[in-house]
Protein backbone atom coordinates (compact mmCIF):
# COMPACT_ATOMS: atom_id res chain seq x y z
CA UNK A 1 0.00 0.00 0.00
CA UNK A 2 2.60 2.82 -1.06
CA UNK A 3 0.26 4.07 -3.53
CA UNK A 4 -0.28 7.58 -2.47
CA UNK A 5 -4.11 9.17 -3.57
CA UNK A 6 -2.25 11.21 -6.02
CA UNK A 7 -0.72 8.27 -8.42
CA UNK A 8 -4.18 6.76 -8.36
CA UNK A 9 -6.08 9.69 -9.08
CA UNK A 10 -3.30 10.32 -12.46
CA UNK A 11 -4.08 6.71 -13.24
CA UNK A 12 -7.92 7.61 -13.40
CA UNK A 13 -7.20 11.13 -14.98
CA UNK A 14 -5.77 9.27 -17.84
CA UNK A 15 -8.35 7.36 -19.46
CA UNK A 16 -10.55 10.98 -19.23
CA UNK A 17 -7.65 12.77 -20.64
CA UNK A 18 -7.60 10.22 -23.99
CA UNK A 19 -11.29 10.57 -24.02
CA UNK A 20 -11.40 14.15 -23.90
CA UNK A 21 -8.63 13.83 -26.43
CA UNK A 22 -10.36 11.63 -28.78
CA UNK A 23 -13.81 14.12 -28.37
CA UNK A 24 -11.82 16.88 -29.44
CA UNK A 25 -10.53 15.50 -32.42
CA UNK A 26 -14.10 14.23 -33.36
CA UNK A 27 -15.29 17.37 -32.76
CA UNK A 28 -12.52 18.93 -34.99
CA UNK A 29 -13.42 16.34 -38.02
CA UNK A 30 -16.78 17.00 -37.64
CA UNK A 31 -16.43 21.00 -38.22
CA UNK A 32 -14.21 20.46 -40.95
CA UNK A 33 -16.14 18.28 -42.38
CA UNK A 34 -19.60 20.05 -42.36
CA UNK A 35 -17.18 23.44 -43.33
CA UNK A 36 -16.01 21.57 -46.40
CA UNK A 37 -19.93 20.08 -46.86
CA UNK A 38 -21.12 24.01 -47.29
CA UNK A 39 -18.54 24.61 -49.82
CA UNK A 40 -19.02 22.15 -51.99
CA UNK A 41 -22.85 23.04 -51.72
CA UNK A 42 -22.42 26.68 -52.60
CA UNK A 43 -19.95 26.05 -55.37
CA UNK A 44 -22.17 23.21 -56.80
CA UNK A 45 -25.32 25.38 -56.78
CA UNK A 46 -23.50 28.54 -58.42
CA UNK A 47 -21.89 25.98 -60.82
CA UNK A 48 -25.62 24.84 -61.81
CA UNK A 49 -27.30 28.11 -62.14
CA UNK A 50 -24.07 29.28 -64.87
CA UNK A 51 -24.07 25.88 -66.70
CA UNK A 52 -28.21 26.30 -66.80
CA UNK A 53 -27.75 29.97 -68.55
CA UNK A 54 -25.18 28.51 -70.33
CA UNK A 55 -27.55 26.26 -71.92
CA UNK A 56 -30.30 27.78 -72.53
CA UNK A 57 -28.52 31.00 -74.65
CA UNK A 58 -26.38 28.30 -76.66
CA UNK A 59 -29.41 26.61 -77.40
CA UNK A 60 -30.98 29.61 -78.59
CA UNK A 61 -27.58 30.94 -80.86
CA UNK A 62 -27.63 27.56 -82.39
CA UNK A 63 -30.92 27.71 -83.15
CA UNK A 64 -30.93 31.43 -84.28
CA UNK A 65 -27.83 30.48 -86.32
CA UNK A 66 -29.31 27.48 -88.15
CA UNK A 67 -32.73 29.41 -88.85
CA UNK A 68 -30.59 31.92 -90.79
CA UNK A 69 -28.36 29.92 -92.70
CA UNK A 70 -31.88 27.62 -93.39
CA UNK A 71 -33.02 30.66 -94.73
CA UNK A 72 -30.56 31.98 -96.59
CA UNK A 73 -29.75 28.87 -98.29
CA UNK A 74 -33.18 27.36 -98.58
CA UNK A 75 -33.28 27.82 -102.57
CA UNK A 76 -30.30 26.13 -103.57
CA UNK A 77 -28.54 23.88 -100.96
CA UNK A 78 -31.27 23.11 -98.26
CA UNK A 79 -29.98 19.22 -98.04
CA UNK A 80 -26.38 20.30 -97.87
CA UNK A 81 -26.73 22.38 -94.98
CA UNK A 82 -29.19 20.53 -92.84
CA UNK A 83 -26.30 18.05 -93.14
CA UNK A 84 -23.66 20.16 -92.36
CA UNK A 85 -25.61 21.91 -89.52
CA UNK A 86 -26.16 17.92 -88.39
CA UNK A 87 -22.65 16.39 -88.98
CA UNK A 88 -21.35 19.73 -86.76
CA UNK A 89 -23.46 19.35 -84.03
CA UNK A 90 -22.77 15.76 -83.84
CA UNK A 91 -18.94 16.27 -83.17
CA UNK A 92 -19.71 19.25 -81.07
CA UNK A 93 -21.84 16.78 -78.68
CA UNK A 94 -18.75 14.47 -78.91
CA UNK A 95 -16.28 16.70 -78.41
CA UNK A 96 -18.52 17.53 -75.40
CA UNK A 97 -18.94 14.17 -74.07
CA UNK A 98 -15.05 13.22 -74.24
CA UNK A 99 -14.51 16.61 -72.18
CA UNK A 100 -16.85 16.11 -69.85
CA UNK A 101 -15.61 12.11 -68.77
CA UNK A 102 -12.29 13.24 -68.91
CA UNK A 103 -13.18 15.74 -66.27
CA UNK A 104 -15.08 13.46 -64.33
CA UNK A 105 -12.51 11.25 -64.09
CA UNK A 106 -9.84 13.81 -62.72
CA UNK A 107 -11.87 15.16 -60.46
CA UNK A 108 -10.46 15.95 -56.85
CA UNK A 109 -11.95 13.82 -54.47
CA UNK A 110 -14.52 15.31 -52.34
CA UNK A 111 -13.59 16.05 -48.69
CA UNK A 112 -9.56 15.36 -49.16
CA UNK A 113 -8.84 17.91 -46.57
CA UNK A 114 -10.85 15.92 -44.21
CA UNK A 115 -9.68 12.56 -45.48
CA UNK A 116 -6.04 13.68 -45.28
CA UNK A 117 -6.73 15.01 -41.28
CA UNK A 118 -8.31 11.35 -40.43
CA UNK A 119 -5.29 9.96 -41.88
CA UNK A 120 -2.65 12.34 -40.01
CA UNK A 121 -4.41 11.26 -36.97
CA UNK A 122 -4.77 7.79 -37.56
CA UNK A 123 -0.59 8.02 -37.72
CA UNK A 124 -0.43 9.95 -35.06
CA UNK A 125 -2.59 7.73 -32.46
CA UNK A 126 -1.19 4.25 -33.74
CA UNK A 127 2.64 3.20 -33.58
């Protein structure tokens, strides 16, 4: 019995003190997670509305430009440039399509800031 009340009570300070420790750090994740959740919210909602005007005034150009040269050449190559006006937007839409999965597949991954913290941690807390 040469315990004195003061190494005891450090022993039972201890597993508090981890478990404070380990609070804090879920507490931490948590923030920069839901930090990181409102950014990628905001910039994916601004991102929609510009890609939505986008849209919708190329779709009316095209269409304004293909009216006039329909009109313009409706008396002597009519075939020829509904064809042409096809055959372009064709490899428009697949130039489109081979930009867009090319982006998609570099993307950043969401939440790496998080995932990189978690992983600093997980270093940190194991040997």
């Amino acid at each position: 019995m040469d315990e004195t009340p003061h190494a005891s009570s450090s022993r039972a300070n201890t597993p508090q003190r981890i478990g404070a420790a380990l609070i804090g750090l879920l507490q931490g994740h948590i923030e920069l997670f839901g930090e990181e959740l409102k950014d990628l919210h905001k910039h994916s909602l601004q991102l929609l509305v510009l890609t939505s005007c986008c849209v919708v005034f190329a779709l009316l150009l095209v269409l304004g430009l293909s009216a006039a040269l329909l009109i313009y050449y409706w008396d002597s190559y009519r075939l020829t440039v509904i064809f042409s006006l096809c055959g372009f937007y064709a490899c428009a839409l697949l130039a489109s399509v081979f930009v867009l999965t090319s982006r998609i597949r570099n993307a950043s991954a969401p939440f790496s800031a998080s995932l990189e913290e978690l992983a600093r941690d997980r270093e940190q807390l194991l040997p």
